[in-house]
Protein backbone atom coordinates (compact mmCIF):
# COMPACT_ATOMS: atom_id res chain seq x y z
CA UNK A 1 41.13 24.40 -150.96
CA UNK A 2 42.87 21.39 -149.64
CA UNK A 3 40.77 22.08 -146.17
CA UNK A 4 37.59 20.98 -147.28
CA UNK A 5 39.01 18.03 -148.77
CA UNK A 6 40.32 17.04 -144.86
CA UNK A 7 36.84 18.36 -143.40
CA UNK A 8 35.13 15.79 -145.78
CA UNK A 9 37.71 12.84 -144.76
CA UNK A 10 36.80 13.76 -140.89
CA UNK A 11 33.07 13.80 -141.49
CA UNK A 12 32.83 10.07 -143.04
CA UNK A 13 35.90 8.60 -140.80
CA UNK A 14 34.47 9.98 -137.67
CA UNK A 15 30.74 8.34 -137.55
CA UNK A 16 32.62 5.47 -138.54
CA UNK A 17 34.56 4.96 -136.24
CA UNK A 18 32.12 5.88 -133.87
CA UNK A 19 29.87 3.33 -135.19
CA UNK A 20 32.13 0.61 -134.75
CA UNK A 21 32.98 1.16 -131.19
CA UNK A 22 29.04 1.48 -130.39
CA UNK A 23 28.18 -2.12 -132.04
CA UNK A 24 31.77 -3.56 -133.02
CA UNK A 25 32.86 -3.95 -128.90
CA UNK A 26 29.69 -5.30 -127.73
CA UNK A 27 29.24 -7.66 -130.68
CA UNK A 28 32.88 -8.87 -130.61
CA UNK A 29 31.97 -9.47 -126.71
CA UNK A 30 28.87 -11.66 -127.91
CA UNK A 31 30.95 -13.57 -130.41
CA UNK A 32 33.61 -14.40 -128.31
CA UNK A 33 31.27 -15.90 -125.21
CA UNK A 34 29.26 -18.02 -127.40
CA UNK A 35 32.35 -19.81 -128.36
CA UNK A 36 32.80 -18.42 -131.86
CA UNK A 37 35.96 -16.85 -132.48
CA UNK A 38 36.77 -12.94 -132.10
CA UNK A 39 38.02 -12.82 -135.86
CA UNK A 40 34.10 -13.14 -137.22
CA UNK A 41 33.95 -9.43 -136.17
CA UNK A 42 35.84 -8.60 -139.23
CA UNK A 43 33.10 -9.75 -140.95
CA UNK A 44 31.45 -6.28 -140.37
CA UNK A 45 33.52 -4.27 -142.34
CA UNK A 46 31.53 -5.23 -144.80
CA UNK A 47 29.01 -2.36 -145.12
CA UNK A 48 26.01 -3.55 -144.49
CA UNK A 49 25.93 -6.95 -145.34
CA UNK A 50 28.53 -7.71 -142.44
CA UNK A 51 26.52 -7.15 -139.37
CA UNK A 52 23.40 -8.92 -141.13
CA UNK A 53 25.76 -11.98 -141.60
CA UNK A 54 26.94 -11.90 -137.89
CA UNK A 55 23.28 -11.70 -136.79
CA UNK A 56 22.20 -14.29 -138.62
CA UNK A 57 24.91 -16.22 -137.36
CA UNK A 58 24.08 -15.75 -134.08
CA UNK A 59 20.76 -16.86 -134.55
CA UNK A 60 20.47 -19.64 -136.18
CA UNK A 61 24.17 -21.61 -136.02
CA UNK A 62 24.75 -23.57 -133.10
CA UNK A 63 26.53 -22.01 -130.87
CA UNK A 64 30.03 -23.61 -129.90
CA UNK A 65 29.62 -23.46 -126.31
CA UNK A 66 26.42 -25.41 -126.05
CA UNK A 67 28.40 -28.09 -127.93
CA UNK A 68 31.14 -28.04 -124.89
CA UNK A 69 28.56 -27.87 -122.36
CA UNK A 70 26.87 -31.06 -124.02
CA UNK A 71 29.53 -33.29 -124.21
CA UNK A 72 30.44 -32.14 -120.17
CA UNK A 73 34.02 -30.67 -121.22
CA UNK A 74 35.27 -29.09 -118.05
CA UNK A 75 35.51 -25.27 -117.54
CA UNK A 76 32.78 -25.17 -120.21
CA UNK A 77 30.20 -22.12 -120.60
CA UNK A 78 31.43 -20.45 -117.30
């Protein structure tokens, strides 16, 4: 009885997880070289407004490394 109820736990915990290795790691990646900071990957644990936001984010905001490599800060955007 209690063995389906573990089966059922595995079944939704396991794509999940899955999932978030698959976009979480590369997006994180993404975040972190345009200049914005790691944390914003959180963001996707909200289901599935999260990785809409983050998207969007990357889209349209201004991207904190183009403001470094504007002003000439050194070590900038390499």
């Amino acid at each position: 009885m209690y063995g389906d109820a573990g089966m059922g736990a595995a079944m939704i915990v396991g794509p999940a997880f899955f999932f978030w290795i698959v976009l979480g790691v590369p997006l994180w990646r993404i975040l972190t070289r345009a200049g914005f900071s790691g944390w914003w990957i959180l963001m996707a644990l909200v289901p599935p407004v999260g990785f809409i936001v983050i998207v969007l984010i990357l889209a349209f905001a201004e991207w904190p490394v183009h403001r470094s490599r504007a002003a000439g800060e050194p070590g900038a955007g390499a």
